[in-house]
PDB file of N, CA and C in Angstrom:
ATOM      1  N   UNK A   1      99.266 109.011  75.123  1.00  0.00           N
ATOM      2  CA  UNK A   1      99.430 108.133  73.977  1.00  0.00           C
ATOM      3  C   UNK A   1      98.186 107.261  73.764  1.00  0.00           C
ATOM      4  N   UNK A   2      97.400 106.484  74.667  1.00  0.00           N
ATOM      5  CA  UNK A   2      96.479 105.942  75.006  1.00  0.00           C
ATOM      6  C   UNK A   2      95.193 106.620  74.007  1.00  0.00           C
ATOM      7  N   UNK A   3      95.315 108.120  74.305  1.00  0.00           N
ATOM      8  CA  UNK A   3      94.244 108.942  73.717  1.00  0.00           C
ATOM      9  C   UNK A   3      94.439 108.949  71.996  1.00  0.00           C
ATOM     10  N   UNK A   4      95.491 108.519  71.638  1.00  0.00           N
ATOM     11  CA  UNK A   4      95.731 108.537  69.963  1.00  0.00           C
ATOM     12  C   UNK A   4      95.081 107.505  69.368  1.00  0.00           C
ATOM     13  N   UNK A   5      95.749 106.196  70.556  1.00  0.00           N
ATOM     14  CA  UNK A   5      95.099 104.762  69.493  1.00  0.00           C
ATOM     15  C   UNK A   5      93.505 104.705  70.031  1.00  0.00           C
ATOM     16  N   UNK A   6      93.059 105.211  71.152  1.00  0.00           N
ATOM     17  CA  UNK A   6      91.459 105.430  70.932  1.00  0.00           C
ATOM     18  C   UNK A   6      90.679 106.501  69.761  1.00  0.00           C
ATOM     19  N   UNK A   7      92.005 107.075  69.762  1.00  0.00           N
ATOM     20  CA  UNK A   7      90.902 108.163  68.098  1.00  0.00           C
ATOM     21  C   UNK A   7      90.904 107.618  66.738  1.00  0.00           C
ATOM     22  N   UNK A   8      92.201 106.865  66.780  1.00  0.00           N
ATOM     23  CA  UNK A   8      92.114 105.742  65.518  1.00  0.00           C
ATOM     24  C   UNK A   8      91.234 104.793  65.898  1.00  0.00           C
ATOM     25  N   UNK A   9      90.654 104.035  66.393  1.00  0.00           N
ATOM     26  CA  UNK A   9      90.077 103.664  67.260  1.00  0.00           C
ATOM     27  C   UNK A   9      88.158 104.156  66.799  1.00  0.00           C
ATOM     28  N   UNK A  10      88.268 104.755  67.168  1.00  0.00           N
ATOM     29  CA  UNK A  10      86.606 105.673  66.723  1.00  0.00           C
ATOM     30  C   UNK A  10      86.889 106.164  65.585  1.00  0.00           C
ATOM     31  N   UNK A  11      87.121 106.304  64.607  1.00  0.00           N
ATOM     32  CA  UNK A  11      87.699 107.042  63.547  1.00  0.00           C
ATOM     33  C   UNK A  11      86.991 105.508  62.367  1.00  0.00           C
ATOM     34  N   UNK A  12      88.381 104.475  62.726  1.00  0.00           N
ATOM     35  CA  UNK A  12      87.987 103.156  62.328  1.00  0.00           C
ATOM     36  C   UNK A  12      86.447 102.124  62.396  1.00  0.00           C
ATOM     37  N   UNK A  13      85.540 102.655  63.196  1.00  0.00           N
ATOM     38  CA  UNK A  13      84.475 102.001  63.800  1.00  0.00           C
ATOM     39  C   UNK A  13      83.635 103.253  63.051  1.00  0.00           C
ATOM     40  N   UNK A  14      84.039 104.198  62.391  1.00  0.00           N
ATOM     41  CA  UNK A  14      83.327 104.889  61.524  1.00  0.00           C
ATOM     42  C   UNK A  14      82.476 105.679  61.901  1.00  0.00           C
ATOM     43  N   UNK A  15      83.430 106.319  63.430  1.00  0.00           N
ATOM     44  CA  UNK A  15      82.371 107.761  64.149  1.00  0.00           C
ATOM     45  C   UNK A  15      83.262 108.860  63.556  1.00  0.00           C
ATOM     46  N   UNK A  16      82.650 109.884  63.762  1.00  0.00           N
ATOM     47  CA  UNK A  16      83.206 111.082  63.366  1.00  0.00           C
ATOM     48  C   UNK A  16      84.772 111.323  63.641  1.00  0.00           C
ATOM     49  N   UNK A  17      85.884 112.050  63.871  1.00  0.00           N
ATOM     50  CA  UNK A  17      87.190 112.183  63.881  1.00  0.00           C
ATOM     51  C   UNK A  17      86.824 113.230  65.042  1.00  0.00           C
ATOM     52  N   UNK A  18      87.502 112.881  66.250  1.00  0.00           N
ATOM     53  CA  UNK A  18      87.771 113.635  66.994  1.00  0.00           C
ATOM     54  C   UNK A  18      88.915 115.013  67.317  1.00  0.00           C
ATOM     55  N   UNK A  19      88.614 115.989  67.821  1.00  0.00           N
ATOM     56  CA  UNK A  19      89.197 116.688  68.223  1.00  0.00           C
ATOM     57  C   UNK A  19      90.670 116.780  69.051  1.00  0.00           C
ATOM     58  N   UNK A  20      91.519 116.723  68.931  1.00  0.00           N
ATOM     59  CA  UNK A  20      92.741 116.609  70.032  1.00  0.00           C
ATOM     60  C   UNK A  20      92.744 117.962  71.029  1.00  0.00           C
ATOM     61  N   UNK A  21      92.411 118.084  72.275  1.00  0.00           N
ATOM     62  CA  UNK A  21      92.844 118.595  73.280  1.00  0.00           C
ATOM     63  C   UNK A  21      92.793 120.242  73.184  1.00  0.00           C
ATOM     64  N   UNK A  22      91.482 120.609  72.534  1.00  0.00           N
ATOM     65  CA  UNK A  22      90.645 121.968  72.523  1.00  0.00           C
ATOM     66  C   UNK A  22      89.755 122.367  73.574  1.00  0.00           C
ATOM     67  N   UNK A  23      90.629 123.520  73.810  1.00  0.00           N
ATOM     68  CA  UNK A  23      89.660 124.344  75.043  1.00  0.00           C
ATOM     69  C   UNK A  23      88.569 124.323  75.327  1.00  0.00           C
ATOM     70  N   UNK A  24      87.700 123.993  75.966  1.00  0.00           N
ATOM     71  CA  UNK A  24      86.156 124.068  76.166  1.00  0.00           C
ATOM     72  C   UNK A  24      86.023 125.575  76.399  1.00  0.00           C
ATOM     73  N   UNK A  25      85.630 126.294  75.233  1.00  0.00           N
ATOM     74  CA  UNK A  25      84.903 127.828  76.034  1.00  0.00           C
ATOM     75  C   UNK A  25      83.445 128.008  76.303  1.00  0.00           C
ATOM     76  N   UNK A  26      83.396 129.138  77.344  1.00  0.00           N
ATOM     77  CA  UNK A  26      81.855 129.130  77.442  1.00  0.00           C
ATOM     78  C   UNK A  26      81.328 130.253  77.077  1.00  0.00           C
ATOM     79  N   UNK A  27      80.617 130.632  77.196  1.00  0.00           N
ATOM     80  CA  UNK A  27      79.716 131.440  76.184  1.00  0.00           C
ATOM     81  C   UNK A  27      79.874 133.144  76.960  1.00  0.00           C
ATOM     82  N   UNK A  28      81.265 133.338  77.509  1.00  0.00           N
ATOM     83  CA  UNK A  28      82.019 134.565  78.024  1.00  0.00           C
ATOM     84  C   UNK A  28      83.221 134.883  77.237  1.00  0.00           C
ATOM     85  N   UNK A  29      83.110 133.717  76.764  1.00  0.00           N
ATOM     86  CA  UNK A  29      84.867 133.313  76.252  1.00  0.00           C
ATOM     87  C   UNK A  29      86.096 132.890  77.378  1.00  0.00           C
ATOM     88  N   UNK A  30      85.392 132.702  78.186  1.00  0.00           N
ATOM     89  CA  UNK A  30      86.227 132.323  79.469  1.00  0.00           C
ATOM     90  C   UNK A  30      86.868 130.531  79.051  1.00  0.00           C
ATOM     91  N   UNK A  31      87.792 130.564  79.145  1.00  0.00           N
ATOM     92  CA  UNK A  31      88.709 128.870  78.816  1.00  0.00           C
ATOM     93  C   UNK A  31      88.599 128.377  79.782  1.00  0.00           C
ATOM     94  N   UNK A  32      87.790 126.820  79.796  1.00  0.00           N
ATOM     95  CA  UNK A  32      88.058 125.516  81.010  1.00  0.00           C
ATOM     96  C   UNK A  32      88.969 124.729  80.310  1.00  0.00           C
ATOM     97  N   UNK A  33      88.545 123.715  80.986  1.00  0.00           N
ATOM     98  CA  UNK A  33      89.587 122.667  81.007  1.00  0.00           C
ATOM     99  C   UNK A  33      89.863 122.155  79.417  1.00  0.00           C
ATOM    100  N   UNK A  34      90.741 121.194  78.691  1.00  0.00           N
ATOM    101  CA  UNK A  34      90.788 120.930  77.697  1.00  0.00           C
ATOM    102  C   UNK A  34      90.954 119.036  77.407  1.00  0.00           C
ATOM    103  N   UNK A  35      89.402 118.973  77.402  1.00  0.00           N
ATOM    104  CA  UNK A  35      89.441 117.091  77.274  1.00  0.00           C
ATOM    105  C   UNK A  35      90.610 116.552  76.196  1.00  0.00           C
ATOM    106  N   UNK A  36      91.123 115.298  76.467  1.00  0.00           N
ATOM    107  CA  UNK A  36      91.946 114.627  76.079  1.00  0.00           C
ATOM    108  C   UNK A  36      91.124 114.431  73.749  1.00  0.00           C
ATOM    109  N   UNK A  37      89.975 114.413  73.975  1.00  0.00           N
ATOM    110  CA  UNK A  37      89.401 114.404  72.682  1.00  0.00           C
ATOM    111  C   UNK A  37      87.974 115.185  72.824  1.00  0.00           C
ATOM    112  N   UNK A  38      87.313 115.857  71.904  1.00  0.00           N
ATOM    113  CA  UNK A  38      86.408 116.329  71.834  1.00  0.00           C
ATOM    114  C   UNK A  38      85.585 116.467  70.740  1.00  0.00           C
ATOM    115  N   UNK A  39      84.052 116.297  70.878  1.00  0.00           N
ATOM    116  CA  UNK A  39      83.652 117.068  69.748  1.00  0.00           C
ATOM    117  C   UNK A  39      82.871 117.727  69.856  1.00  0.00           C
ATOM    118  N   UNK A  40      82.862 119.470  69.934  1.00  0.00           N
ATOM    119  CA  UNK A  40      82.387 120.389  70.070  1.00  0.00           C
ATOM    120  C   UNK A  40      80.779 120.799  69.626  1.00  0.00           C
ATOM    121  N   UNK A  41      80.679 119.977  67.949  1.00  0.00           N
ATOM    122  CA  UNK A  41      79.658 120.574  67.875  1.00  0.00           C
ATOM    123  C   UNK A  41      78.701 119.563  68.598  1.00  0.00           C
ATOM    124  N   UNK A  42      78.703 118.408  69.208  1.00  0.00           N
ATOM    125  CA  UNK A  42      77.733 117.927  69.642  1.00  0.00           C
ATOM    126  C   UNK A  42      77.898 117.711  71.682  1.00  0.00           C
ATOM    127  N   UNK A  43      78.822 118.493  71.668  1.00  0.00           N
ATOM    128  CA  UNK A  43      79.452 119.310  73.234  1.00  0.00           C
ATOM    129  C   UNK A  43      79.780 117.807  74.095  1.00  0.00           C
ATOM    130  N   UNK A  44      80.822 117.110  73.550  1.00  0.00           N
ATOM    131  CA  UNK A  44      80.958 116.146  73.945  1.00  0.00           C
ATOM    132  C   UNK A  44      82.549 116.071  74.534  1.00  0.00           C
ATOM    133  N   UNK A  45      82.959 116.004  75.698  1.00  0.00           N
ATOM    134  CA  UNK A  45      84.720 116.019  76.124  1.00  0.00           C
ATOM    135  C   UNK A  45      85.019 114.273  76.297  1.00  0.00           C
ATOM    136  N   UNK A  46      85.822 113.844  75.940  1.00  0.00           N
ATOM    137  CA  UNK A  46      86.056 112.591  76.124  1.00  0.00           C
ATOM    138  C   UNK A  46      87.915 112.493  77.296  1.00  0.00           C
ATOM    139  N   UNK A  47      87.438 111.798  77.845  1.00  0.00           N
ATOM    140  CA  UNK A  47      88.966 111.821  78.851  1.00  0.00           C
ATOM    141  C   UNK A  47      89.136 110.129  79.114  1.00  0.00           C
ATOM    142  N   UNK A  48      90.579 110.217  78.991  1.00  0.00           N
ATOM    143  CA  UNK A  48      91.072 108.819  78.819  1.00  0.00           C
ATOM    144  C   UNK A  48      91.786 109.284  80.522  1.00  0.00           C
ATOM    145  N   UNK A  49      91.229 107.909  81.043  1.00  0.00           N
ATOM    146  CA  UNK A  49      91.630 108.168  82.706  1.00  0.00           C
ATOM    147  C   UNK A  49      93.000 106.994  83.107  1.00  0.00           C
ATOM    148  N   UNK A  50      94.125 107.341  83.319  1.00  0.00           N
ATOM    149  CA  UNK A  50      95.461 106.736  83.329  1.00  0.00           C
ATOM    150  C   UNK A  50      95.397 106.112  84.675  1.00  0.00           C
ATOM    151  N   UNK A  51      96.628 105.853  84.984  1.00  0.00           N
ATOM    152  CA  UNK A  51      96.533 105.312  86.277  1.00  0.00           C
ATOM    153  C   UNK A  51      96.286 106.463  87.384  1.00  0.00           C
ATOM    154  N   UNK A  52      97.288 107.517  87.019  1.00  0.00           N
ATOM    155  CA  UNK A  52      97.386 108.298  88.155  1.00  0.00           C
ATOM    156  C   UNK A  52      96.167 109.082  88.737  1.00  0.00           C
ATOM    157  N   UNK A  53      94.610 108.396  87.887  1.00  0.00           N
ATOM    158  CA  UNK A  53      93.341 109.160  88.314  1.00  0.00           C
ATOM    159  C   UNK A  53      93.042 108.494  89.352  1.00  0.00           C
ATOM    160  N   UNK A  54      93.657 107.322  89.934  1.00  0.00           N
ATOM    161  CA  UNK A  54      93.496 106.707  91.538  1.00  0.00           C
ATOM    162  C   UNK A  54      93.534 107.425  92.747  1.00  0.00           C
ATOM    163  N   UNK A  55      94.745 108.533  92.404  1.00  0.00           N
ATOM    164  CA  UNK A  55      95.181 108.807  93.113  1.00  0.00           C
ATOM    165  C   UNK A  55      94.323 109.989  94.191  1.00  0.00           C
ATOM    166  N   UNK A  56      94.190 110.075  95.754  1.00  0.00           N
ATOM    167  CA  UNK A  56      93.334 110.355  96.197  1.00  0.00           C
ATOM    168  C   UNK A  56      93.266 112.474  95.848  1.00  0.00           C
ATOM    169  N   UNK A  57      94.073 113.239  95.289  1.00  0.00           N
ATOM    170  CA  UNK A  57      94.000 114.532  94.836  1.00  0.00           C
ATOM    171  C   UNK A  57      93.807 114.423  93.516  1.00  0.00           C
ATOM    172  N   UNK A  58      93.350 113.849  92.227  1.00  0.00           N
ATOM    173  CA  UNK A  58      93.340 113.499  91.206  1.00  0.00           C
ATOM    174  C   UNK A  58      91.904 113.155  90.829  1.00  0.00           C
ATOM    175  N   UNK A  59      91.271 112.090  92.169  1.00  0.00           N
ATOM    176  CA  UNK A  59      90.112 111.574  92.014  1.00  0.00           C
ATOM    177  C   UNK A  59      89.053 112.792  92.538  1.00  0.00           C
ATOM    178  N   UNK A  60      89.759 114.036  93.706  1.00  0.00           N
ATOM    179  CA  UNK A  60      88.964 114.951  93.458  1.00  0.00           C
ATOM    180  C   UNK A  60      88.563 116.569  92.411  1.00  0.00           C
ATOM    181  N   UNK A  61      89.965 116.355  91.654  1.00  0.00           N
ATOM    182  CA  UNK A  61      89.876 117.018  90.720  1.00  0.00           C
ATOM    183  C   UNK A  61      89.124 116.724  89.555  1.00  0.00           C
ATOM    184  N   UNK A  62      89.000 114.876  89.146  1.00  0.00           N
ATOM    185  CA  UNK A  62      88.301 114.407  88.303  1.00  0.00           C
ATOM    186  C   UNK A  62      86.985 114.850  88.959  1.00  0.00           C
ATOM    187  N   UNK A  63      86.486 114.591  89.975  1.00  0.00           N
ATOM    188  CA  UNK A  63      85.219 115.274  90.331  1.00  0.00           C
ATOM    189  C   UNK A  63      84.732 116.383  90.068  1.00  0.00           C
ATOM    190  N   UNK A  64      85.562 116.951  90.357  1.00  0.00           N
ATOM    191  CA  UNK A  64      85.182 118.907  89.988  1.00  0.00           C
ATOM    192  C   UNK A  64      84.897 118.746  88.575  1.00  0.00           C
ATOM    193  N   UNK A  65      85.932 118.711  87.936  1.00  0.00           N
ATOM    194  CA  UNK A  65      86.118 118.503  85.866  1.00  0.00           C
ATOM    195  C   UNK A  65      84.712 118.126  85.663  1.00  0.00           C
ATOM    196  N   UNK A  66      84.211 116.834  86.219  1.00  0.00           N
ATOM    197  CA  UNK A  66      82.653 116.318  85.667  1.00  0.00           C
ATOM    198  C   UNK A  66      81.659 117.410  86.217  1.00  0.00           C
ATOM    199  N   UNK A  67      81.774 117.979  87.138  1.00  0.00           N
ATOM    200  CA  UNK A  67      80.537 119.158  87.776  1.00  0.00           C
ATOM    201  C   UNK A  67      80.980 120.170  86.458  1.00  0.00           C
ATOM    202  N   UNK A  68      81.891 120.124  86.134  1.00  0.00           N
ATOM    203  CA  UNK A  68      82.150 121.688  85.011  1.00  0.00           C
ATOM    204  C   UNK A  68      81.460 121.143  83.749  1.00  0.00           C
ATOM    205  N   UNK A  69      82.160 119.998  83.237  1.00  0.00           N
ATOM    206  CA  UNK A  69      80.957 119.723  81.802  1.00  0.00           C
ATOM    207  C   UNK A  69      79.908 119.815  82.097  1.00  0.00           C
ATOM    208  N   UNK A  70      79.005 119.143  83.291  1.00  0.00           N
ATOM    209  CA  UNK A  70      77.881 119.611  83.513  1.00  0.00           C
ATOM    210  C   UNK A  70      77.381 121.100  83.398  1.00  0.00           C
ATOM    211  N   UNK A  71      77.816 121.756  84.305  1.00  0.00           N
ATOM    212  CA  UNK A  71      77.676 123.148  84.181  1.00  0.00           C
ATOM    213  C   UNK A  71      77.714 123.934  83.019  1.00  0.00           C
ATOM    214  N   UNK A  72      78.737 123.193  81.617  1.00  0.00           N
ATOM    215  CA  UNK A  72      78.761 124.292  80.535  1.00  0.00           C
ATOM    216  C   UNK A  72      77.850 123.249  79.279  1.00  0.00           C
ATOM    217  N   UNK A  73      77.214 122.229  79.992  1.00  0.00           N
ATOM    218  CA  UNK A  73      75.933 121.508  79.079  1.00  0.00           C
ATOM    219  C   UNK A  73      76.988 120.969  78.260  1.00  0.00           C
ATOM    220  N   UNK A  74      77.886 120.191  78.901  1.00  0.00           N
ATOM    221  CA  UNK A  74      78.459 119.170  77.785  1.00  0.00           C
ATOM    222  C   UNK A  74      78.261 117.851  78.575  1.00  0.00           C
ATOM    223  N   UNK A  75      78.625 116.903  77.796  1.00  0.00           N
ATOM    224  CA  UNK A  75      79.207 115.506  78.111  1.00  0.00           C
ATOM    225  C   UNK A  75      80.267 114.713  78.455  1.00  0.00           C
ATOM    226  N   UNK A  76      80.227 114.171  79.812  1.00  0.00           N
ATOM    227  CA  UNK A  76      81.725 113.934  80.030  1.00  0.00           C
ATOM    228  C   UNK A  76      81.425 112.466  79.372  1.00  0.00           C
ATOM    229  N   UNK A  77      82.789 111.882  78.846  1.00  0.00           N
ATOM    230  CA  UNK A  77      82.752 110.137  78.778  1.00  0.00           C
ATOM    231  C   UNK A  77      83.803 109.911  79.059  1.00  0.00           C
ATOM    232  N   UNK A  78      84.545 109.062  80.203  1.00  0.00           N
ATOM    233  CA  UNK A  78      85.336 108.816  80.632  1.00  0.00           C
ATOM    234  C   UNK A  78      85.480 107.269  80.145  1.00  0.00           C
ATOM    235  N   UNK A  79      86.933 107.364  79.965  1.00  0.00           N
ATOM    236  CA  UNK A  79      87.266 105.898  79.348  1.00  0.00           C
ATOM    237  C   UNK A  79      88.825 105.529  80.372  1.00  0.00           C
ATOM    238  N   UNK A  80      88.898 104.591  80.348  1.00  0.00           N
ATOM    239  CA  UNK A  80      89.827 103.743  81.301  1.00  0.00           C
ATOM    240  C   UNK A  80      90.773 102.567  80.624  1.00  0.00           C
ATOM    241  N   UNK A  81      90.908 101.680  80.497  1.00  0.00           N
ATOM    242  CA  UNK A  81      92.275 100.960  80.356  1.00  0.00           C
ATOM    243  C   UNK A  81      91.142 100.163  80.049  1.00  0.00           C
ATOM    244  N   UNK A  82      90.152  99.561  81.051  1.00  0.00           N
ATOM    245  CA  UNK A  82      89.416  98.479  80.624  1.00  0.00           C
ATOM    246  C   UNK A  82      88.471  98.529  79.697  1.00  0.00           C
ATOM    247  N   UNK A  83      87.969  99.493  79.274  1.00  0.00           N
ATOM    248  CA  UNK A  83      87.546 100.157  77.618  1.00  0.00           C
ATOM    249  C   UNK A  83      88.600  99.687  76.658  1.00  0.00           C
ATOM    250  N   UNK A  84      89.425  99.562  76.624  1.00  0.00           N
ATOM    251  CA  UNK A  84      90.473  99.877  75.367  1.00  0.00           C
ATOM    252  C   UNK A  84      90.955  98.630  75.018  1.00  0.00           C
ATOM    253  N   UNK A  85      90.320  97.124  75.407  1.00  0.00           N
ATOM    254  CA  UNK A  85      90.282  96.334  75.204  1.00  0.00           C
ATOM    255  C   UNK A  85      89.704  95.665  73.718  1.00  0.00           C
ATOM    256  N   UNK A  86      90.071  94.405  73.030  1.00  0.00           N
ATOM    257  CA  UNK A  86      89.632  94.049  72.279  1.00  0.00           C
ATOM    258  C   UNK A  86      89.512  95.218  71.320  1.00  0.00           C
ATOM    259  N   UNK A  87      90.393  95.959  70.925  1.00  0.00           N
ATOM    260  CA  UNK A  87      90.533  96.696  69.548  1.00  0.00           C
ATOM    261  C   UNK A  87      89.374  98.001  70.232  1.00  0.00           C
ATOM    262  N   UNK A  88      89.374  98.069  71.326  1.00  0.00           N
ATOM    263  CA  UNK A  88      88.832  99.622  71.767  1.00  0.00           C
ATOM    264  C   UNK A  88      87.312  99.391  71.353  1.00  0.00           C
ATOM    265  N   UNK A  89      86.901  98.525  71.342  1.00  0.00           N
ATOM    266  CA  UNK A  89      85.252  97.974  71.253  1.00  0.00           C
ATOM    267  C   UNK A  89      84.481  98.615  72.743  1.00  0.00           C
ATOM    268  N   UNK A  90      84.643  98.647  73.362  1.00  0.00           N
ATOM    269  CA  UNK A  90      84.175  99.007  75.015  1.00  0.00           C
ATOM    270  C   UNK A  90      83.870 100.470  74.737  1.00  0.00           C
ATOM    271  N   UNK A  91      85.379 101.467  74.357  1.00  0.00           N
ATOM    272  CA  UNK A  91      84.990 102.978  74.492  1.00  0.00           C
ATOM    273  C   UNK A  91      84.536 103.241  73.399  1.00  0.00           C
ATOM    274  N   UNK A  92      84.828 102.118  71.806  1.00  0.00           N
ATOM    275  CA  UNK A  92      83.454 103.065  70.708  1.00  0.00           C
ATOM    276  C   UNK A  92      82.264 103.355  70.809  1.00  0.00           C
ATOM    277  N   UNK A  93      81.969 101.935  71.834  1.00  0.00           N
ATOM    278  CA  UNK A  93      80.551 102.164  72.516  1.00  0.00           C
ATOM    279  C   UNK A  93      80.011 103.017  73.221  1.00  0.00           C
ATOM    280  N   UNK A  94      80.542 103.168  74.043  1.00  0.00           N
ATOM    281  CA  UNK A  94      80.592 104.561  75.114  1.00  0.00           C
ATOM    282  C   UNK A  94      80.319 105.839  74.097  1.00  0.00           C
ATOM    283  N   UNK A  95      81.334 106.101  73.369  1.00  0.00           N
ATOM    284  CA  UNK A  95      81.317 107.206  72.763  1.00  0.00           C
ATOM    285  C   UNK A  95      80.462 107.288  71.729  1.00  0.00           C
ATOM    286  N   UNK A  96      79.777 106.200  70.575  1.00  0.00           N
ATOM    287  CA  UNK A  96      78.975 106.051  70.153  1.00  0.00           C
ATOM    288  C   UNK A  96      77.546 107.000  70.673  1.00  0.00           C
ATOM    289  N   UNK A  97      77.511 105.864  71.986  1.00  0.00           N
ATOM    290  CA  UNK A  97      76.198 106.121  72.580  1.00  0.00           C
ATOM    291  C   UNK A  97      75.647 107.711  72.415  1.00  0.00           C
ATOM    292  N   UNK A  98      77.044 108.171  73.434  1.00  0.00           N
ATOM    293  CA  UNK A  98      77.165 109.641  73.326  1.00  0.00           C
ATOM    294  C   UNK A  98      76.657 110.739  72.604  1.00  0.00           C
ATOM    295  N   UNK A  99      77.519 110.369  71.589  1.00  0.00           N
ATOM    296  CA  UNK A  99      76.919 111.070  69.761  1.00  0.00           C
ATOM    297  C   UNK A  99      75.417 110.878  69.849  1.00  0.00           C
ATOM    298  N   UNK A 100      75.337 109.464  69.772  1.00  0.00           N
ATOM    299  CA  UNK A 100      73.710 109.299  69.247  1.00  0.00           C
ATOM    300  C   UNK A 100      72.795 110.045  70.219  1.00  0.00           C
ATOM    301  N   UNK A 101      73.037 110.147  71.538  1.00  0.00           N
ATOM    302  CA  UNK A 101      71.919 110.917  72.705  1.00  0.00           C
ATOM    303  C   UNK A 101      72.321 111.793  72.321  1.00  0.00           C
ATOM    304  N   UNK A 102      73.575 112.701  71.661  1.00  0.00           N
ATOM    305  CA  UNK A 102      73.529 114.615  71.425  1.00  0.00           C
ATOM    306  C   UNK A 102      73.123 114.465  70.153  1.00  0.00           C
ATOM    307  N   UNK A 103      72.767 113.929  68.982  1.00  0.00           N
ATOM    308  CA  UNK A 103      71.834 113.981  67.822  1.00  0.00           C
ATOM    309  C   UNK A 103      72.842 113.510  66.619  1.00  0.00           C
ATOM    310  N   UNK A 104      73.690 112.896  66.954  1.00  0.00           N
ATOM    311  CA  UNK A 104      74.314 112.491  65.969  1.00  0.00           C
ATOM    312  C   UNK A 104      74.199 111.247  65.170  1.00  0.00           C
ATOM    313  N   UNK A 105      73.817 111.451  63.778  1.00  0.00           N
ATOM    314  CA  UNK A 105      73.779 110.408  62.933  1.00  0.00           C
ATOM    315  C   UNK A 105      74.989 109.786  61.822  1.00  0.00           C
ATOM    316  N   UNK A 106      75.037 108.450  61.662  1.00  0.00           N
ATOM    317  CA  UNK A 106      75.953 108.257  60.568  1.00  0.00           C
ATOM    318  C   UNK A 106      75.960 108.689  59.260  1.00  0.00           C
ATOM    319  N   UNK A 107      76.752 109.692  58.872  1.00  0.00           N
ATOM    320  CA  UNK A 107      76.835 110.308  57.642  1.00  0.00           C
ATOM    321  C   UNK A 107      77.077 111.711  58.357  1.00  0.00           C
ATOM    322  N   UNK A 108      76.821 112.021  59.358  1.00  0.00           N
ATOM    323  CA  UNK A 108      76.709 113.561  59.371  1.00  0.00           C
ATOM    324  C   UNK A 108      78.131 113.794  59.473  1.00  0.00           C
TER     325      UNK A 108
END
């Protein structure tokens, strides 16, 4: 649920409209994992991290997940509870940033 009011959220702050929960494929057609939001053409996975990413089998699966965006040349941005503060100002930033280092401009 968390992941909805952050896409209204970036949507509102006037970044592009994110993706809901599309397969990352790689260039086999082989299916990984599927980030909580995405935007493909600028190979960006966004994951909203709940509580249960504390947990000590969770925190090494989140590990692996970040070696895989790496591996298929995307971007992980992980956002947390303490992002989503003050009207989600913390993760537009984050995700902002993001866009702008994979070539994204306002208007595109």
């Amino acid at each position: 649920m968390k992941h909805i009011f952050l896409r209204l959220a970036l949507v509102r702050a006037g970044l592009p409209e994110p993706e809901l929960n599309v397969p990352i494929i790689d260039e086999g057609g082989r299916r990984h994992h599927e980030p909580d939001l995405s935007y493909r053409k600028y190979r960006i996975g966004i994951e909203y991290e709940g509580e249960h990413h504390s947990e000590d089998g969770q925190v090494v699966r989140d590990i692996d997940r970040s070696g895989r965006y790496a591996a298929l040349g995307w971007t992980e941005v992980r956002i947390s509870r303490r992002h989503m503060f003050n009207d989600a100002k913390p993760a537009v930033t984050k995700v902002r940033s993001a866009l702008v280092q994979a070539g994204w401009r306002k208007g595109d």
